[in-house]
PDB file of N, CA and C in Angstrom:
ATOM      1  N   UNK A   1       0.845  -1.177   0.000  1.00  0.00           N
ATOM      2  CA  UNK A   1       0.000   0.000   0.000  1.00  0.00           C
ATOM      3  C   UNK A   1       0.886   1.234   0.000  1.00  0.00           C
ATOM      4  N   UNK A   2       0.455   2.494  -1.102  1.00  0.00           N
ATOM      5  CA  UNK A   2       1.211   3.614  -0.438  1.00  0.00           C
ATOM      6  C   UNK A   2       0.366   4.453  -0.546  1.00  0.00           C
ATOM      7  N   UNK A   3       0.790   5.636   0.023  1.00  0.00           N
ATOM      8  CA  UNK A   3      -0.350   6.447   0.566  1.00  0.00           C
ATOM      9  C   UNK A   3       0.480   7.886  -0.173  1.00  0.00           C
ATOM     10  N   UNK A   4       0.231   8.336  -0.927  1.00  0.00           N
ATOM     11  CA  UNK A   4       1.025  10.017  -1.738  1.00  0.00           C
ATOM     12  C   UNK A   4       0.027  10.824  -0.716  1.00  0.00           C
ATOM     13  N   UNK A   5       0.439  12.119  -0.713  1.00  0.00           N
ATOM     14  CA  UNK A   5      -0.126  13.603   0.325  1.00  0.00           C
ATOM     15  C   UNK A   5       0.054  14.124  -0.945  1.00  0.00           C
ATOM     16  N   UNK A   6      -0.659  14.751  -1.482  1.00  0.00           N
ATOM     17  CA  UNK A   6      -0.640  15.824  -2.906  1.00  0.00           C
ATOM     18  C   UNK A   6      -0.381  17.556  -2.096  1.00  0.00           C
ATOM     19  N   UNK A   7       0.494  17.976  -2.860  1.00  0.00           N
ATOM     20  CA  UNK A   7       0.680  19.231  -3.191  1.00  0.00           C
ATOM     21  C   UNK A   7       0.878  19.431  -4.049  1.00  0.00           C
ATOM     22  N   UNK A   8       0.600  20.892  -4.273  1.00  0.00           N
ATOM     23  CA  UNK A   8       0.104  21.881  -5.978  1.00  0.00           C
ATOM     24  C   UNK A   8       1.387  21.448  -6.798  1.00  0.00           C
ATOM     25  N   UNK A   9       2.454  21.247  -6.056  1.00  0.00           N
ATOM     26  CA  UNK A   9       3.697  20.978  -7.237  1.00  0.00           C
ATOM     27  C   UNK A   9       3.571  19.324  -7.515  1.00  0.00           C
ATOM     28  N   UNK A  10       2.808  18.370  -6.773  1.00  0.00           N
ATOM     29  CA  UNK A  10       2.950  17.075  -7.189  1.00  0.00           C
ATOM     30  C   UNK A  10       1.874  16.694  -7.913  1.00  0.00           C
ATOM     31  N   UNK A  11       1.081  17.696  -8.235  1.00  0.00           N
ATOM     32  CA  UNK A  11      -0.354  16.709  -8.370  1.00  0.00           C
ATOM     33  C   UNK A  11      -0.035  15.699  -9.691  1.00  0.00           C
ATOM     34  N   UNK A  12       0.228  16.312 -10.638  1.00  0.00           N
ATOM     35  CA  UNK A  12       0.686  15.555 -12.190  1.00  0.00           C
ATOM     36  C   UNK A  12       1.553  14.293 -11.777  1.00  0.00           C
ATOM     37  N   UNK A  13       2.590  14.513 -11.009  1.00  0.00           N
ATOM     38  CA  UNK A  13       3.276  13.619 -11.128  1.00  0.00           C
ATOM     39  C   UNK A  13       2.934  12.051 -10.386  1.00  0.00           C
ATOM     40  N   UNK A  14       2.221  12.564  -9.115  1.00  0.00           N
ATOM     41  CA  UNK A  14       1.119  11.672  -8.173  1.00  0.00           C
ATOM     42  C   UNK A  14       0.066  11.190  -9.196  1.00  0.00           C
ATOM     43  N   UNK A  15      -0.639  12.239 -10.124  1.00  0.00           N
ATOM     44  CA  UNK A  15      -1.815  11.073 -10.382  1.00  0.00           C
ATOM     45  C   UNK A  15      -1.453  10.250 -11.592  1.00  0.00           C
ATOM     46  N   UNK A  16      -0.233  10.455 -12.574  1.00  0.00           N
ATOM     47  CA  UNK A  16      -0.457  10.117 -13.578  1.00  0.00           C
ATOM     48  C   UNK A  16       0.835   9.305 -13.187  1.00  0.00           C
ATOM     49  N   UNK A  17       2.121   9.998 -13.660  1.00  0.00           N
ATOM     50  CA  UNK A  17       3.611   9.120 -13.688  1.00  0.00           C
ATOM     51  C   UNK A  17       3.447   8.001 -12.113  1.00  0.00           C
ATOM     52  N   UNK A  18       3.523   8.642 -11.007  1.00  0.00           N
ATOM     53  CA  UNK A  18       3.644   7.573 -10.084  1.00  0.00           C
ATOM     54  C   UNK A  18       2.572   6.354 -10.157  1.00  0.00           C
ATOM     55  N   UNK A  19       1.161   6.831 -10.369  1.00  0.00           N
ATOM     56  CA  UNK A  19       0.384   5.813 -10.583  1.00  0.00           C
ATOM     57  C   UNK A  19       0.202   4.503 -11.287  1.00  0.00           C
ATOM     58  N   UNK A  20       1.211   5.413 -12.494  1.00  0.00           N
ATOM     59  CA  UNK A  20       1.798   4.167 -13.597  1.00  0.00           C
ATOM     60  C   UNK A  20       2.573   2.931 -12.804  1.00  0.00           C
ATOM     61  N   UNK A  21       3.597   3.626 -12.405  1.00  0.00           N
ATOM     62  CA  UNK A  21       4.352   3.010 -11.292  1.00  0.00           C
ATOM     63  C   UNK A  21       4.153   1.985 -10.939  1.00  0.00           C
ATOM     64  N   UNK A  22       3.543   2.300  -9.995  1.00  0.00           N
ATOM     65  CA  UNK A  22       2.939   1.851  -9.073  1.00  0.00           C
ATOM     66  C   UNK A  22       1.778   0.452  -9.135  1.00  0.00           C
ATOM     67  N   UNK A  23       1.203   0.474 -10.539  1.00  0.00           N
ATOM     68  CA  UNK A  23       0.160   0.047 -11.239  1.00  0.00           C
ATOM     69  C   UNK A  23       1.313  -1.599 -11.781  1.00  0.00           C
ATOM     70  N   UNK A  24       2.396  -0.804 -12.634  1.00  0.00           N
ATOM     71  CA  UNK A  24       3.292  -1.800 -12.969  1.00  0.00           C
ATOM     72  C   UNK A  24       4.319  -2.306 -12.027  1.00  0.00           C
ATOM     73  N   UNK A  25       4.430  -2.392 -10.860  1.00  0.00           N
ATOM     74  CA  UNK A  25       5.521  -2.893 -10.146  1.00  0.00           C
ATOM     75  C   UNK A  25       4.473  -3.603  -9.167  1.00  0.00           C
ATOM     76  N   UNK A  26       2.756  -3.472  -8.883  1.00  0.00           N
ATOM     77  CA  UNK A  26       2.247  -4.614  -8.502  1.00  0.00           C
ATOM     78  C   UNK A  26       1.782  -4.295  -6.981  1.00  0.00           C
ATOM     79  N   UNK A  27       1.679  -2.868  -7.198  1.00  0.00           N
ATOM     80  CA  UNK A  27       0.801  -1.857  -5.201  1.00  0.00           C
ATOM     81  C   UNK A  27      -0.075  -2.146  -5.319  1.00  0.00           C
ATOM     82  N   UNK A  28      -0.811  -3.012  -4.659  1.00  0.00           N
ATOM     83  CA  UNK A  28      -2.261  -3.520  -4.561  1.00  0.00           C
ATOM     84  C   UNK A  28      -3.032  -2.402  -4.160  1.00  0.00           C
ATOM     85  N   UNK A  29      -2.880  -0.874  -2.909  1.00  0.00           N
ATOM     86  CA  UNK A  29      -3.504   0.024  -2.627  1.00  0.00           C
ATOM     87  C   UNK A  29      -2.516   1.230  -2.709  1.00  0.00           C
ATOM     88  N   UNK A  30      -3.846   2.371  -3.873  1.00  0.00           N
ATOM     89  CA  UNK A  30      -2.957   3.378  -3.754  1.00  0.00           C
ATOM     90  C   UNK A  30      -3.673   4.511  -3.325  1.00  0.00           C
ATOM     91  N   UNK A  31      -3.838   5.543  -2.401  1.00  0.00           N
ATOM     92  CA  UNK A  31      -4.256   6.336  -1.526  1.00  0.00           C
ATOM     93  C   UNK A  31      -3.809   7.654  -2.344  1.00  0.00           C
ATOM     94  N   UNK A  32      -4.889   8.601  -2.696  1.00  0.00           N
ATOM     95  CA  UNK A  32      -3.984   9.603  -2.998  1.00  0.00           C
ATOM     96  C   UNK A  32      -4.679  11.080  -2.090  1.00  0.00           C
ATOM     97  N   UNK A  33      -4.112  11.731  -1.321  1.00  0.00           N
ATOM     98  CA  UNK A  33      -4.257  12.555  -0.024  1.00  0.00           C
ATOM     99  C   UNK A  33      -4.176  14.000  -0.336  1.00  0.00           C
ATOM    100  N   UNK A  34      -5.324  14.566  -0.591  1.00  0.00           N
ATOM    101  CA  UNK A  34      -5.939  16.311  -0.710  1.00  0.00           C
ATOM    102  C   UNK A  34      -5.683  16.284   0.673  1.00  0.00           C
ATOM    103  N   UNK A  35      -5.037  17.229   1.150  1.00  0.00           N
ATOM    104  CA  UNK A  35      -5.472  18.338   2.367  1.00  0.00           C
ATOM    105  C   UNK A  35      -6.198  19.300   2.016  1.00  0.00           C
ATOM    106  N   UNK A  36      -6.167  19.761   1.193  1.00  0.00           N
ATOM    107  CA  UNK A  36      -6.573  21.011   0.459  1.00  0.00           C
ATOM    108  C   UNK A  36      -8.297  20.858   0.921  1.00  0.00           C
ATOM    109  N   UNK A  37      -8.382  19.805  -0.012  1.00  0.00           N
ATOM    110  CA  UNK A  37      -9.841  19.900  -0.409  1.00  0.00           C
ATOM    111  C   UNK A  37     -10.282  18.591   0.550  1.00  0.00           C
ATOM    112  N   UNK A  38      -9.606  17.987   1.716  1.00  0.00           N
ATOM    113  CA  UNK A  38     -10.063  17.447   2.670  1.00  0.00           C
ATOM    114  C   UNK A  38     -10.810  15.905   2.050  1.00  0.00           C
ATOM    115  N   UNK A  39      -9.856  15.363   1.096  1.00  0.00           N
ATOM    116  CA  UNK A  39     -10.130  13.925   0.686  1.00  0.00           C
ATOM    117  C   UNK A  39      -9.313  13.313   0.139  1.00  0.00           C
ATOM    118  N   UNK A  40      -9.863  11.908  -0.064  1.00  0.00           N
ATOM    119  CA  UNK A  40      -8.936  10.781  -0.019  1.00  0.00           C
ATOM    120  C   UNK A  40      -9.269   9.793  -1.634  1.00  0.00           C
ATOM    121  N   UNK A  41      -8.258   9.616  -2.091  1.00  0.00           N
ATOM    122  CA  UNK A  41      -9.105   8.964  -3.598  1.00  0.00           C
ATOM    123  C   UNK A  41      -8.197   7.401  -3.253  1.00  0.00           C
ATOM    124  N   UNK A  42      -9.092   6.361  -3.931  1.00  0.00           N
ATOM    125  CA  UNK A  42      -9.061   5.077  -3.643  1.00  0.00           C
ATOM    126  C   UNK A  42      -8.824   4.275  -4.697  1.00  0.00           C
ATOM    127  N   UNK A  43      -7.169   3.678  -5.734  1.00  0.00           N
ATOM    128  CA  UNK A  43      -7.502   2.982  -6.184  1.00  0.00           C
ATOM    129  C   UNK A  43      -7.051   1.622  -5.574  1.00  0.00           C
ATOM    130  N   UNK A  44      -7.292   0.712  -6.583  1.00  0.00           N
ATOM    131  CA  UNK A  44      -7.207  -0.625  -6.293  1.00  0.00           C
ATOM    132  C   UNK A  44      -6.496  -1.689  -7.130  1.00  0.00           C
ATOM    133  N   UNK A  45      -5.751  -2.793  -7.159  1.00  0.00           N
ATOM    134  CA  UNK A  45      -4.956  -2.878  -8.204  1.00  0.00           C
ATOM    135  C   UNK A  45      -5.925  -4.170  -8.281  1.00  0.00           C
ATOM    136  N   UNK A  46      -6.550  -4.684  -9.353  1.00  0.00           N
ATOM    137  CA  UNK A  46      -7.413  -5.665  -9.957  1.00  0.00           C
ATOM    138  C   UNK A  46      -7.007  -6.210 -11.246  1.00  0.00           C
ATOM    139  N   UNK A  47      -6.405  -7.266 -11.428  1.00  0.00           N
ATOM    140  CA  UNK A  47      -5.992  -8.300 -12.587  1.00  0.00           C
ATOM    141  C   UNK A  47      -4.593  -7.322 -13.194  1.00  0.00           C
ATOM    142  N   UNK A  48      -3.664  -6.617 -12.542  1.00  0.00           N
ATOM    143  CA  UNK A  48      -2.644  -5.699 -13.016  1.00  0.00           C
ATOM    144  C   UNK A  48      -3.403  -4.260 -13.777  1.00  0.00           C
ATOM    145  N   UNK A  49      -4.286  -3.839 -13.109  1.00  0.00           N
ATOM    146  CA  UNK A  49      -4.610  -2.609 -13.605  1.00  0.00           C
ATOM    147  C   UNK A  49      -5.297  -2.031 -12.213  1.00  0.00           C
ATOM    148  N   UNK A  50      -5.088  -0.817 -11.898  1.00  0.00           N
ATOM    149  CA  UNK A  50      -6.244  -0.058 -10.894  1.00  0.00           C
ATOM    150  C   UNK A  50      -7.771   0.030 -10.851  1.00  0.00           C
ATOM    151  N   UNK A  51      -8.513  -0.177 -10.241  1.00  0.00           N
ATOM    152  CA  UNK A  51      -9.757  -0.055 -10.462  1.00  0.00           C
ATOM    153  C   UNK A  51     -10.332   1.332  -9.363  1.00  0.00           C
ATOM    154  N   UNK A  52     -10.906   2.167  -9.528  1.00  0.00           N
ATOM    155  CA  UNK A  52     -11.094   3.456  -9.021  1.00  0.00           C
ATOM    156  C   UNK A  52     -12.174   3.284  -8.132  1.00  0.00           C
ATOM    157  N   UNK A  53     -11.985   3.493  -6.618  1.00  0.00           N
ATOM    158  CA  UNK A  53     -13.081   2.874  -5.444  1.00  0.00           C
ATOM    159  C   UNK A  53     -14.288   3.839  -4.959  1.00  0.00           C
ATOM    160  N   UNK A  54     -13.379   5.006  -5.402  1.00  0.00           N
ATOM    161  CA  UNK A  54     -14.459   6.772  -4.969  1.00  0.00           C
ATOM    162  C   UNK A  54     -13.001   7.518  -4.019  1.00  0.00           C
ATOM    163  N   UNK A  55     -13.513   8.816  -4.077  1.00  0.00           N
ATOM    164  CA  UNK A  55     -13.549   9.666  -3.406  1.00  0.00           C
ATOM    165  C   UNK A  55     -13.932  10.271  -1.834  1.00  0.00           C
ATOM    166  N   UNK A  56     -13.166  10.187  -0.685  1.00  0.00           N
ATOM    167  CA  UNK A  56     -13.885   9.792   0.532  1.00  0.00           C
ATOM    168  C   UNK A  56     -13.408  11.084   1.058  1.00  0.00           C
ATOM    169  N   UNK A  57     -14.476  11.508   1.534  1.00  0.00           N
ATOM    170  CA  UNK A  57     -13.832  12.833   2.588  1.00  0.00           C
ATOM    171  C   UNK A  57     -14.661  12.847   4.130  1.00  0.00           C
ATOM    172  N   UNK A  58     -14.218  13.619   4.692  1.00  0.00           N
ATOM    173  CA  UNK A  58     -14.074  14.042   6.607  1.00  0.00           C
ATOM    174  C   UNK A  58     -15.402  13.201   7.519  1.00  0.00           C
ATOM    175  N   UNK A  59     -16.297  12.794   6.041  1.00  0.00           N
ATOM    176  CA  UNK A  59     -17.688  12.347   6.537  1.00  0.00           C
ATOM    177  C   UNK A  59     -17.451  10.738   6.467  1.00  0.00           C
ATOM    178  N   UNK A  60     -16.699  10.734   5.725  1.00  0.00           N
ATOM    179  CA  UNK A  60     -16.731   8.828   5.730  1.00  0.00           C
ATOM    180  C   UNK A  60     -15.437   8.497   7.071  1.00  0.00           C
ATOM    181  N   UNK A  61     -15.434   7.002   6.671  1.00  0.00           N
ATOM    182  CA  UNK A  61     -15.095   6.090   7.199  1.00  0.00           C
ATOM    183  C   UNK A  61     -14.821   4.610   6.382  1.00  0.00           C
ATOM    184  N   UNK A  62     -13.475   5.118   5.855  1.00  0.00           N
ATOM    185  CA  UNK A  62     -12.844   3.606   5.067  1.00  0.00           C
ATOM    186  C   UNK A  62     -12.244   2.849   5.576  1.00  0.00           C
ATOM    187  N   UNK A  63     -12.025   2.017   5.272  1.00  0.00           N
ATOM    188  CA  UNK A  63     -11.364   0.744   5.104  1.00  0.00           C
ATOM    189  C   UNK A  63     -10.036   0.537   4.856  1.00  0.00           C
ATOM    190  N   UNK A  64      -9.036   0.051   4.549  1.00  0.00           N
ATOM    191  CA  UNK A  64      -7.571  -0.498   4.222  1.00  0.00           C
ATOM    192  C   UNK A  64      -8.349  -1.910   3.566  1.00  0.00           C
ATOM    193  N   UNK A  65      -8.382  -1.921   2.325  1.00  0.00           N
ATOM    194  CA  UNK A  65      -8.373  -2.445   2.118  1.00  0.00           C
ATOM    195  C   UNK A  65      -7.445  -4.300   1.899  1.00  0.00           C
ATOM    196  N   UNK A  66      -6.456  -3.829   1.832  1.00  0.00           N
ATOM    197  CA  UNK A  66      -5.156  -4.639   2.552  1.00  0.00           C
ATOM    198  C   UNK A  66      -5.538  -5.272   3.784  1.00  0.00           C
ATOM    199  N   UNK A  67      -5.680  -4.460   4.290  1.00  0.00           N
ATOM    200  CA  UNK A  67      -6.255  -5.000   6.385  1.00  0.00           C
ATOM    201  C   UNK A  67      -7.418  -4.453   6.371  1.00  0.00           C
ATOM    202  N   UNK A  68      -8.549  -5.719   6.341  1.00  0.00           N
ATOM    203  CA  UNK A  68      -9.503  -4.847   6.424  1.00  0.00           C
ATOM    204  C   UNK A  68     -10.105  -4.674   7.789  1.00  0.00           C
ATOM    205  N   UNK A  69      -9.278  -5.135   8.691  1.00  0.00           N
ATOM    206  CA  UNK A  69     -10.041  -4.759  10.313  1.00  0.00           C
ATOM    207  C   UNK A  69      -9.758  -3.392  10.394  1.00  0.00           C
ATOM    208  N   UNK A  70      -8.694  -2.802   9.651  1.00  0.00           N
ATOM    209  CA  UNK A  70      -7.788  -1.433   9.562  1.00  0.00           C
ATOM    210  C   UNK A  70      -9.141  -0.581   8.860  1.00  0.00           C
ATOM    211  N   UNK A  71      -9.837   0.518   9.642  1.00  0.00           N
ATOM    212  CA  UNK A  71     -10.469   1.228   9.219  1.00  0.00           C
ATOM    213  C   UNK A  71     -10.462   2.816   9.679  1.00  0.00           C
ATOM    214  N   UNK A  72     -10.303   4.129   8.901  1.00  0.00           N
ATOM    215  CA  UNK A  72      -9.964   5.648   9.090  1.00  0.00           C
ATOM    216  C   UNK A  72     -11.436   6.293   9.047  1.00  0.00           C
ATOM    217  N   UNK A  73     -11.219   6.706  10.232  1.00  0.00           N
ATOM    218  CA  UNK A  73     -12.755   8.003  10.452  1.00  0.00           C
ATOM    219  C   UNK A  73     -11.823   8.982   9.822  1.00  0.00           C
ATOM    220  N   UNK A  74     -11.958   9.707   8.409  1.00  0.00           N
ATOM    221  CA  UNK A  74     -11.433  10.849   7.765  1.00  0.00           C
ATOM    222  C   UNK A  74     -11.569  12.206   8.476  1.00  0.00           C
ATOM    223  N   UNK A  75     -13.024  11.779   9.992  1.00  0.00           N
ATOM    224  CA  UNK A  75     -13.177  13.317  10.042  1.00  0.00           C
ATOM    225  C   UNK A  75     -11.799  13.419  10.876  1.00  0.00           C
ATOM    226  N   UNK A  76     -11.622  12.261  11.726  1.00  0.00           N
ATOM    227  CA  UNK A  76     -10.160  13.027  12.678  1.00  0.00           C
ATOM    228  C   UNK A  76      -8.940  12.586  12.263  1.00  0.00           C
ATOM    229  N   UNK A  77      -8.918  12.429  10.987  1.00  0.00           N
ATOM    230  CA  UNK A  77      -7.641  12.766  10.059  1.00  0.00           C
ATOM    231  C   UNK A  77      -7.389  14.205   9.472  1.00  0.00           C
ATOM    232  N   UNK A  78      -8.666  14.500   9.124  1.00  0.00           N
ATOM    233  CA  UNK A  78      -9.117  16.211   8.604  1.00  0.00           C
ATOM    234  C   UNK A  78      -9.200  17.251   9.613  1.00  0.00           C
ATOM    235  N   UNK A  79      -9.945  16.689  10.749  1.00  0.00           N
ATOM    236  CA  UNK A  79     -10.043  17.693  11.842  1.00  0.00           C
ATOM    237  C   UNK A  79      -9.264  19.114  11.729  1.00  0.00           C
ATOM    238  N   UNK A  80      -9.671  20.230  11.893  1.00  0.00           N
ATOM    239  CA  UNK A  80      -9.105  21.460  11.408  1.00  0.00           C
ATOM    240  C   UNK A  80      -8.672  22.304  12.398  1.00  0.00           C
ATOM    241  N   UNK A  81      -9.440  21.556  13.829  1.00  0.00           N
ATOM    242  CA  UNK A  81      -9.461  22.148  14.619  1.00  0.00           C
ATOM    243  C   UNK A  81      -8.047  22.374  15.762  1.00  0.00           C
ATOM    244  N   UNK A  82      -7.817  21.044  15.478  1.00  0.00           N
ATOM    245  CA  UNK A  82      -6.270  20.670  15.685  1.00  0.00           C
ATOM    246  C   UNK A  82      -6.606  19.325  17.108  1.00  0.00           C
ATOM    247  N   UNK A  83      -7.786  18.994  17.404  1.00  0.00           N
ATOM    248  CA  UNK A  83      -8.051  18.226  18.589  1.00  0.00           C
ATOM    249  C   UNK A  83      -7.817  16.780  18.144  1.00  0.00           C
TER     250      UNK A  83
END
């Protein structure tokens, strides 16, 4: 599993070149991490290609897919408040 944090200078290289990557060397989960805009995008690696799971933000509650007892409340990953 890897998990990218996007900033304005990575976004291109996070969604497209690393994804490739990542896709061909066989990352079963790839996480890609807005602070910005307070979400989480989900792919999945299915028969050697990604399959796209959604978009999860501060209101959900995913999964790890990898581990799935492993599950993230996004709101207190996002929390703004700093608590």
């Amino acid at each position: 599993m890897i998990i990218e944090v996007l900033s304005p200078s990575s976004i291109k290289m996070d969604h497209w070149n690393k994804y490739r990557l990542y896709e061909k060397a066989g990352v079963k989960e790839y996480w890609l991490v807005d602070p910005i805009n307070q979400a989480v995008e989900v792919h999945l690696l299915v028969s050697a290609h990604y399959e796209f799971q959604g978009v999860f933000t501060e209101e959900d509650t995913i999964s790890v897919h990898i581990l799935p007892e492993l599950t993230l409340d996004l709101y207190e990953i996002f929390d703004s408040d700093g608590s």
